[in-house]
N, C-alpha and C. Protein backbone atom coordinates (compact mmCIF):
# COMPACT_ATOMS: atom_id res chain seq x y z
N UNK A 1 -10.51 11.68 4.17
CA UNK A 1 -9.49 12.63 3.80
C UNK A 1 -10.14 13.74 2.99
N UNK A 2 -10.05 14.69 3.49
CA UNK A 2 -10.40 15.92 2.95
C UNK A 2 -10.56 16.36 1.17
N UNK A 3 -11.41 16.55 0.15
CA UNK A 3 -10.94 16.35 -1.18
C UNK A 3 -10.85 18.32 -1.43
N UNK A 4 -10.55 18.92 -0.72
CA UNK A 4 -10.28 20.59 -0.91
C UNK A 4 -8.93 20.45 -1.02
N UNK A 5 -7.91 19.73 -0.95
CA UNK A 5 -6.83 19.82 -1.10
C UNK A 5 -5.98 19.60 -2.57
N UNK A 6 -5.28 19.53 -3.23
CA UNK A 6 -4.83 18.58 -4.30
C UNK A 6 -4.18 17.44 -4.25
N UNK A 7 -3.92 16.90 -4.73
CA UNK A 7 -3.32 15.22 -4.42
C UNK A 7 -4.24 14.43 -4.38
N UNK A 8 -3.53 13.09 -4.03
CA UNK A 8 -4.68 11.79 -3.72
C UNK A 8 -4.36 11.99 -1.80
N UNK A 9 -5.88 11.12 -1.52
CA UNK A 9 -5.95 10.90 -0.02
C UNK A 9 -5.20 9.68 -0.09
N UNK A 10 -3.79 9.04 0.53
CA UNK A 10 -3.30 7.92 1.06
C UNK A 10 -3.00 7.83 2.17
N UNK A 11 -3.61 6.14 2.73
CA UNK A 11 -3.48 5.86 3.70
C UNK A 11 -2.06 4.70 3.88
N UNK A 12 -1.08 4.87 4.74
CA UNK A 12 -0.11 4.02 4.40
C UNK A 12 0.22 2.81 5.11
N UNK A 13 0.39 1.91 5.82
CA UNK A 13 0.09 0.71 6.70
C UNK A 13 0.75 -0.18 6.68
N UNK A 14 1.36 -0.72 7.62
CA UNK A 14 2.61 -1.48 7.65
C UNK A 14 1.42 -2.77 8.03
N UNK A 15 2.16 -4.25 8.43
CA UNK A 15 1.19 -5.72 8.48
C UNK A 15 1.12 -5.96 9.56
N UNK A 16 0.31 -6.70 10.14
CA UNK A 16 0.33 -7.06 11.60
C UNK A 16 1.59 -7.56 12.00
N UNK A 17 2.54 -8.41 11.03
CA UNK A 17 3.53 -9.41 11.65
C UNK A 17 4.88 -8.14 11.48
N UNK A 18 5.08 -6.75 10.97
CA UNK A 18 6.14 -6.43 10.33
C UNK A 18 6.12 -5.29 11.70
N UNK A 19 7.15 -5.00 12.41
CA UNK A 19 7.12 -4.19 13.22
C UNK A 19 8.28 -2.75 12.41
N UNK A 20 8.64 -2.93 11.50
CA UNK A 20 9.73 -1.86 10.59
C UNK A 20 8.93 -0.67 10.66
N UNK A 21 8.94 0.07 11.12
CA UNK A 21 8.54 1.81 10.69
C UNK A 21 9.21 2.56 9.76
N UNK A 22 10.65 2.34 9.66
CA UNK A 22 11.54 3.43 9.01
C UNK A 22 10.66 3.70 7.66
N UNK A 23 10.56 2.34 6.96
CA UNK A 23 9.59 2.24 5.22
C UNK A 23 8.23 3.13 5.35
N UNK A 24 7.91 2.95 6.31
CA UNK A 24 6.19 4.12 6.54
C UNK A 24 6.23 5.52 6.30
N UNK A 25 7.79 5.55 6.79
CA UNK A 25 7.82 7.23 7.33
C UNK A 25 8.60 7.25 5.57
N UNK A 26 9.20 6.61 5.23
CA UNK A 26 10.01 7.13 3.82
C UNK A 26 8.69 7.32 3.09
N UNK A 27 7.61 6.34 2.94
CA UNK A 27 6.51 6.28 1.98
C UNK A 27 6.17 7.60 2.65
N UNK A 28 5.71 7.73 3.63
CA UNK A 28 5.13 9.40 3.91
C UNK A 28 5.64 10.42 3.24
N UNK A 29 6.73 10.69 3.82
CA UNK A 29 7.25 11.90 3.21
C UNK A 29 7.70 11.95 2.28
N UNK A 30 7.36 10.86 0.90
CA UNK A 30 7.31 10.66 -0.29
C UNK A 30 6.79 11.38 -0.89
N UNK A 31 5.63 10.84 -0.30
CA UNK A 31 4.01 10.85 -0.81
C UNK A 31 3.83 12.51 -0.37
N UNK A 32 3.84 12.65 0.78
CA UNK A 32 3.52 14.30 1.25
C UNK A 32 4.45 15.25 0.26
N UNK A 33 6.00 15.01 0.32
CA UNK A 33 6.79 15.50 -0.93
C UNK A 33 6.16 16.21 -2.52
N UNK A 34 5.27 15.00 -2.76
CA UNK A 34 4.73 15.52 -3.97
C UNK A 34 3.31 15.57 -4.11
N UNK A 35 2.67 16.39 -2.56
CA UNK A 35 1.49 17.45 -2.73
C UNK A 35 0.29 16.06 -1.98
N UNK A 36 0.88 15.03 -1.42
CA UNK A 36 -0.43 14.12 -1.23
C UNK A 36 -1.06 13.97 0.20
N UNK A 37 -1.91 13.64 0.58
CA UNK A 37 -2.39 13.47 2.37
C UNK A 37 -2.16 12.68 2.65
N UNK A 38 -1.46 12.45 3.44
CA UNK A 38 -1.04 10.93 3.96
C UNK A 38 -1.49 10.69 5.22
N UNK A 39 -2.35 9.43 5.87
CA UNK A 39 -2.61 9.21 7.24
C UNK A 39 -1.30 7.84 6.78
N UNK A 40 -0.80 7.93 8.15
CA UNK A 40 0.31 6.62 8.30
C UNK A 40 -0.55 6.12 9.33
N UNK A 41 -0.84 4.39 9.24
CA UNK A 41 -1.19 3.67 10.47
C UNK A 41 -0.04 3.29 11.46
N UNK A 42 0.97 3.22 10.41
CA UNK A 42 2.25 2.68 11.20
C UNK A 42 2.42 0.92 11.01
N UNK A 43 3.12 0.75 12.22
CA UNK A 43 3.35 -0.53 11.99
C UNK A 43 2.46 -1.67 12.81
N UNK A 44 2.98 -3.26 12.74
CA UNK A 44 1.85 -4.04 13.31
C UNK A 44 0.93 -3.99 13.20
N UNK A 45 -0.26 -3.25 12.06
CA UNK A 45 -1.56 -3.01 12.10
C UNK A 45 -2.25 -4.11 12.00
N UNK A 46 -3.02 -4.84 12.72
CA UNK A 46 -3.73 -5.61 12.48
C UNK A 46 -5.01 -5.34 10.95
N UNK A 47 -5.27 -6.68 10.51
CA UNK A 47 -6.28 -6.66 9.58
C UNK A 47 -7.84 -5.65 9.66
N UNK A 48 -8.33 -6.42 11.08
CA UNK A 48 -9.39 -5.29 11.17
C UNK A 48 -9.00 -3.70 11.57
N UNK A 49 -7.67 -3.59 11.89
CA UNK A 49 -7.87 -2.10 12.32
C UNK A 49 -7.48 -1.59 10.95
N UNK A 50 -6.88 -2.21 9.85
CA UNK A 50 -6.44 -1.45 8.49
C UNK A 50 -7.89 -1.12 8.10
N UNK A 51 -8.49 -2.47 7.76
CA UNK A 51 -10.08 -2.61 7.40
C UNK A 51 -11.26 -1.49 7.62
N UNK A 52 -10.95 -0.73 9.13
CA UNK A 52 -11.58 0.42 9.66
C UNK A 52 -11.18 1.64 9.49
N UNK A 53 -10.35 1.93 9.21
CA UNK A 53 -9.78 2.92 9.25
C UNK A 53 -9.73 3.49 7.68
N UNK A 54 -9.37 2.06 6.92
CA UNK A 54 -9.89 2.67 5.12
C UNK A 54 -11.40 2.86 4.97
N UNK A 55 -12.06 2.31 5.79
CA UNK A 55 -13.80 2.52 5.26
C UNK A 55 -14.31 4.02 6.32
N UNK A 56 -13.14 4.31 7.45
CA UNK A 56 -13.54 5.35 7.91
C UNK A 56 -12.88 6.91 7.04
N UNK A 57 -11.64 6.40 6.35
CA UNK A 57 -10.93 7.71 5.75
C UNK A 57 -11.28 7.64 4.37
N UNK A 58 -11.82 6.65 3.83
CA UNK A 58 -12.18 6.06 2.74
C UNK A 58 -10.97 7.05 1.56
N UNK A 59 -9.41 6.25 1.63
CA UNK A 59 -8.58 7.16 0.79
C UNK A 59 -8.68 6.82 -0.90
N UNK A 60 -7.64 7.44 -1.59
CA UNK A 60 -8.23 7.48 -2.93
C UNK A 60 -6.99 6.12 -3.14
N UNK A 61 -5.85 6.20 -2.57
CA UNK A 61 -5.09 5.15 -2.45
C UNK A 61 -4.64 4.27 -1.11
N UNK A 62 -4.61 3.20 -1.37
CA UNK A 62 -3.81 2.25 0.39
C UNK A 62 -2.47 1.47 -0.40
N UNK A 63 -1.43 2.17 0.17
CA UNK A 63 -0.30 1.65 0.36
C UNK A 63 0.32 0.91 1.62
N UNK A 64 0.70 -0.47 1.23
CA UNK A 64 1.07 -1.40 2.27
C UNK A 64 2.84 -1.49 2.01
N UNK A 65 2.82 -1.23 2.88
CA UNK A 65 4.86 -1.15 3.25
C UNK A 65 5.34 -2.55 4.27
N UNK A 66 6.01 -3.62 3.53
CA UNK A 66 6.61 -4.67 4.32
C UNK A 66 8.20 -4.71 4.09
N UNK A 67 9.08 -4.88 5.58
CA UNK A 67 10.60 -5.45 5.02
C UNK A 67 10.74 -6.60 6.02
N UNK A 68 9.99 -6.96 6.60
CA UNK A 68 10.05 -8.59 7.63
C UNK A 68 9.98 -9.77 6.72
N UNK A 69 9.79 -9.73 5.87
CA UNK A 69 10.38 -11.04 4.18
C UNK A 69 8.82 -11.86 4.88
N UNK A 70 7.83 -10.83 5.53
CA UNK A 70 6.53 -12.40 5.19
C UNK A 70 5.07 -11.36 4.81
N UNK A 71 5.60 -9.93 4.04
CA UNK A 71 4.25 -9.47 3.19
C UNK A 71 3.55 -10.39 2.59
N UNK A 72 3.86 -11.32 1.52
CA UNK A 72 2.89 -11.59 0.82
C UNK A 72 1.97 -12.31 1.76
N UNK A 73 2.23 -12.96 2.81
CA UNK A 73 1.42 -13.91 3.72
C UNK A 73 0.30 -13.32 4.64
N UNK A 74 0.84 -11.88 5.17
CA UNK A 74 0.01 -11.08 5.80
C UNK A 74 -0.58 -10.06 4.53
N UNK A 75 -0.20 -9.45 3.68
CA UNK A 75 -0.60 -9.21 2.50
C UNK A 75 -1.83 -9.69 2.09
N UNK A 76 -1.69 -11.04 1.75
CA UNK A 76 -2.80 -11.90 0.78
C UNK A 76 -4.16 -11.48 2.12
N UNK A 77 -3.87 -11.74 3.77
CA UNK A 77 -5.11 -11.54 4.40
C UNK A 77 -5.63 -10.29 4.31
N UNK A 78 -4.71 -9.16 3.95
CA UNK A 78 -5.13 -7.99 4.69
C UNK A 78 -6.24 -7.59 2.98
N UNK A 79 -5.62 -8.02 2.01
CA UNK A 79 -6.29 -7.79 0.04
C UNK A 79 -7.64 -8.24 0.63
N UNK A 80 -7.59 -9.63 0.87
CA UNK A 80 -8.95 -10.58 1.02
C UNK A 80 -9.94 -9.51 1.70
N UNK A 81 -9.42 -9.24 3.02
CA UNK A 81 -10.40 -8.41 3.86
C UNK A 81 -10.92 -7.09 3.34
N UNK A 82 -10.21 -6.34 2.69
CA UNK A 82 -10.32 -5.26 2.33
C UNK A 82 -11.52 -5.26 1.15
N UNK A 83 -10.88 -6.33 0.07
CA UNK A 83 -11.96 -6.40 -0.78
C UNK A 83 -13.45 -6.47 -0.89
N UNK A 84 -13.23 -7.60 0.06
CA UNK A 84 -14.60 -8.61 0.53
C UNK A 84 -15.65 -6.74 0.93
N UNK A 85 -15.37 -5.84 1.19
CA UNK A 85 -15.96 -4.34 1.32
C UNK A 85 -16.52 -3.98 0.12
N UNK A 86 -17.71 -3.95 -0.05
CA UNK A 86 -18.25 -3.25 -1.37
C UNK A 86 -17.48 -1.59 -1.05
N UNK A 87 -17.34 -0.76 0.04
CA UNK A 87 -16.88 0.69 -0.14
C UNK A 87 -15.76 0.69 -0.56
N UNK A 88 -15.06 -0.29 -0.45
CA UNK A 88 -13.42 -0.03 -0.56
C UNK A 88 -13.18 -0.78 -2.30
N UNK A 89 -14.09 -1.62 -2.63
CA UNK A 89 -14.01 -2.41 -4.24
C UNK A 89 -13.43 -1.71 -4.91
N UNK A 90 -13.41 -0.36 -5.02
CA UNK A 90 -13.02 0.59 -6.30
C UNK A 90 -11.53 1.23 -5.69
N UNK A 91 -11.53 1.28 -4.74
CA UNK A 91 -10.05 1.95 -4.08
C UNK A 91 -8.79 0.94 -4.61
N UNK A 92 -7.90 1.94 -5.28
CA UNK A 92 -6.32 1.45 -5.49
C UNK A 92 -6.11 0.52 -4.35
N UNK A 93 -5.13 -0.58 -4.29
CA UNK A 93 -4.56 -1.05 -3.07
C UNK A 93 -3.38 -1.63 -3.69
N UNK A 94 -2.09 -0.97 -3.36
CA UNK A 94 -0.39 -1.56 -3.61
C UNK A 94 0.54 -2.35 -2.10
N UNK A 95 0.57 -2.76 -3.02
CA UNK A 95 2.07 -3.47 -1.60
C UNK A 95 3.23 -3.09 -1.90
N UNK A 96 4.14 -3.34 -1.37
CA UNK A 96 5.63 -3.06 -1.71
C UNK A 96 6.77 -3.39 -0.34
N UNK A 97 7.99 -3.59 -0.73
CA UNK A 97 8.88 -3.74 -0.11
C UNK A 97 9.04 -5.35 -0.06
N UNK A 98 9.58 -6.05 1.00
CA UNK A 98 10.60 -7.30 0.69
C UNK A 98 9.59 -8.08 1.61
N UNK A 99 8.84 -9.00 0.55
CA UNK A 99 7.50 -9.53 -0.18
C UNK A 99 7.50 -11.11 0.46
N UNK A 100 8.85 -11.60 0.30
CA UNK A 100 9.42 -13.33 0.80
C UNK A 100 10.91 -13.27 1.34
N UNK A 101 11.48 -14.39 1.63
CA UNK A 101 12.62 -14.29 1.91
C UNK A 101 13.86 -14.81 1.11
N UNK A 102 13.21 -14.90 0.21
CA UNK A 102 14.23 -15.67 -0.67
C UNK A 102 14.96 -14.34 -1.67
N UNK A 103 14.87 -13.47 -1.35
CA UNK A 103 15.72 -12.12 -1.82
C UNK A 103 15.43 -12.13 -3.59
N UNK A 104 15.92 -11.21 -4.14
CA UNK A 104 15.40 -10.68 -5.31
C UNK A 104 15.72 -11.85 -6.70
N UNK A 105 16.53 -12.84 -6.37
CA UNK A 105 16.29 -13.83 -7.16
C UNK A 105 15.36 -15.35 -7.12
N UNK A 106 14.77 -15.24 -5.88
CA UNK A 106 14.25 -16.12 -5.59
C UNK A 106 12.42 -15.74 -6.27
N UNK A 107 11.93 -16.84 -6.06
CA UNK A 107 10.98 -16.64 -6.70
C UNK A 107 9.72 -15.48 -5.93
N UNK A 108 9.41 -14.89 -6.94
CA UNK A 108 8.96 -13.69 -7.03
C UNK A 108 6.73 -13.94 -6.24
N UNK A 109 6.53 -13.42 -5.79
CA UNK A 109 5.17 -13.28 -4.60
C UNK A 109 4.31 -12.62 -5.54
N UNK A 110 4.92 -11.91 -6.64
CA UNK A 110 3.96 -10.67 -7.12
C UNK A 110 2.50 -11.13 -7.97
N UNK A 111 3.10 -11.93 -8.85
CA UNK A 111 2.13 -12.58 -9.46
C UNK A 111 0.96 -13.33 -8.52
N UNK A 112 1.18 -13.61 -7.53
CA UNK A 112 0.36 -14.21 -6.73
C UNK A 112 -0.05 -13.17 -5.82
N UNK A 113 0.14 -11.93 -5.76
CA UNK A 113 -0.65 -10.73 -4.98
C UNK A 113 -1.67 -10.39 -5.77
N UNK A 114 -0.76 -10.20 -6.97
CA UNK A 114 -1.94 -9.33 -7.69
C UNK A 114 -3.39 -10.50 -8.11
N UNK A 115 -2.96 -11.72 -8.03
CA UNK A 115 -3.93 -12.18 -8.52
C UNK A 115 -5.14 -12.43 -7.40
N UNK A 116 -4.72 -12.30 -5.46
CA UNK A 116 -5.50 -12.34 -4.68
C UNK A 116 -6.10 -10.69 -4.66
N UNK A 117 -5.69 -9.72 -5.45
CA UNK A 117 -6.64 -8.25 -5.50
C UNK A 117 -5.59 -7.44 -5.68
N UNK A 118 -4.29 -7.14 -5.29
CA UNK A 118 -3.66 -6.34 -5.28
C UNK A 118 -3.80 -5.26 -6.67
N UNK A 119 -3.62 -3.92 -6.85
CA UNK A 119 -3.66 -3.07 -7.96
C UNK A 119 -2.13 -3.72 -9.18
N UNK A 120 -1.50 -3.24 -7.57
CA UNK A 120 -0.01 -3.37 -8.20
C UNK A 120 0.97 -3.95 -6.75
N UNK A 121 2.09 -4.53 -7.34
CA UNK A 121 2.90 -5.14 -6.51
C UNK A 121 4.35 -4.72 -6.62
N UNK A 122 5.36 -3.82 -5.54
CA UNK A 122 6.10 -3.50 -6.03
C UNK A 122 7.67 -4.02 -5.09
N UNK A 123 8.23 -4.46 -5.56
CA UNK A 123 9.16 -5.15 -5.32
C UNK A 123 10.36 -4.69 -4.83
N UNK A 124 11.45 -4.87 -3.33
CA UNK A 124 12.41 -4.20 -3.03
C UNK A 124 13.26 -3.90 -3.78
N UNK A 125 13.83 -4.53 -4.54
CA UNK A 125 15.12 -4.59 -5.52
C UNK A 125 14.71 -3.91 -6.66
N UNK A 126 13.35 -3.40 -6.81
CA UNK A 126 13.08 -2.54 -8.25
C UNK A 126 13.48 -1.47 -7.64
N UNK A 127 13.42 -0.89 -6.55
CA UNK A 127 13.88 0.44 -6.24
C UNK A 127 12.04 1.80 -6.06
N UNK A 128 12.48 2.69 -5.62
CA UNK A 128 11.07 3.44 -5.73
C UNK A 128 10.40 3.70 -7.09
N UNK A 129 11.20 4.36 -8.15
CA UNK A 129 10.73 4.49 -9.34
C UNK A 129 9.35 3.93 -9.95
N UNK A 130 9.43 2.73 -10.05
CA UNK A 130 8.68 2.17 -10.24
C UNK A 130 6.45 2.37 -9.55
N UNK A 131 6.94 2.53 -8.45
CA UNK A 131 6.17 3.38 -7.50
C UNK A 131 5.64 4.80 -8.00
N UNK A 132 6.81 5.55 -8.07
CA UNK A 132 6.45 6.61 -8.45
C UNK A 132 5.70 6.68 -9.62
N UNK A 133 6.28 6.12 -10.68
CA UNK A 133 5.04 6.29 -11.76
C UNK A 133 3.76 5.71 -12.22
N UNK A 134 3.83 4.86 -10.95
CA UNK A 134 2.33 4.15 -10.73
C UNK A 134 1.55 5.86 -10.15
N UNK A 135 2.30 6.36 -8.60
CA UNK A 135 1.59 7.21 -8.35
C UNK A 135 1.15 8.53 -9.44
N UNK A 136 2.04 8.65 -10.26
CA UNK A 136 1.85 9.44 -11.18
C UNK A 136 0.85 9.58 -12.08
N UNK A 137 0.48 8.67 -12.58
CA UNK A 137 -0.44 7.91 -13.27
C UNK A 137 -1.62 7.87 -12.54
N UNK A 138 -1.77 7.76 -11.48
CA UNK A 138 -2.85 7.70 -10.76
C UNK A 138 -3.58 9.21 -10.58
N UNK A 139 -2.64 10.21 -10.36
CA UNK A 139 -2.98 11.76 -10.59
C UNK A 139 -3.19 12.54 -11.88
N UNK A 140 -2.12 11.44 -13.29
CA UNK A 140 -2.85 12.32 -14.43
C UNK A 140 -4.45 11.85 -14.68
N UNK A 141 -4.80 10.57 -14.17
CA UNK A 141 -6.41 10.12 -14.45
C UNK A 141 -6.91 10.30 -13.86
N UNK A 142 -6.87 11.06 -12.77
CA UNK A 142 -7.79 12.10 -11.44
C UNK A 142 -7.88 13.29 -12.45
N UNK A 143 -7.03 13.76 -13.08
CA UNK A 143 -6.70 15.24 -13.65
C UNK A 143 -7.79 15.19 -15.11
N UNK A 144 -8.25 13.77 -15.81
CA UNK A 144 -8.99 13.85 -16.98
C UNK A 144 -9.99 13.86 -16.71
């Protein structure tokens, strides 16, 4: 991703098992909304094609978008793979959207993302906000 531009480079990527697009395209034109590059993989991405495509665009963030209630399961493979990359070690990596199926009172996936690599883990029922000022944060410490 180009760094002549302003913003962060994000790449956005739905899971191999989640076929939902609508969440890709909202994260896009989120993200593009407030000045950022967005490549969308879309949906169904398999592990190795996420895997290639971050070490080929090498972005400054990877956002993973799930609402099929089995992110954390395809999640936890896609963290593992990504990591296991010395190029990608230092790159942000978030998840978000509806994580298990046991809905927003049931027990919570997050703690167990973040502890297989995730940056941050963000949850359907928190709403975007939360998101946003992760991304925010991520541009005032580009800016120091």
């Amino acid at each position: 991703m180009p760094a002549s531009k302003p913003g962060l480079g994000v790449l956005v990527s739905g899971l191999a098992s989640d076929a939902h697009t609508w969440n890709l395209v909202y994260l896009q034109m989120f993200l593009e909304e407030r000045g950022h590059r967005v490549y969308n993989l879309g949906a169904c991405v398999p592990v190795a094609m996420l895997v290639a495509e971050c070490l080929r665009r090498l972005p400054d963030l990877i956002v993973i978008g799930t609402v099929n209630g089995h992110g954390w399961q395809d999640g936890e493979q896609a963290i593992s793979a990504l990591r296991r990359r010395p190029e990608l070690a230092g790159t942000r990596v978030v998840i978000g959207g509806k994580l298990g199926i046991d809905g927003p009172h049931g027990s919570s996936q997050a703690g167990r993302l973040r502890e297989a690599g995730f940056d941050a883990v963000f949850e359907d029922h928190a709403g975007i906000g939360p998101f946003r000022s992760y991304v925010e944060r991520m541009c005032e410490r580009a800016l120091t």
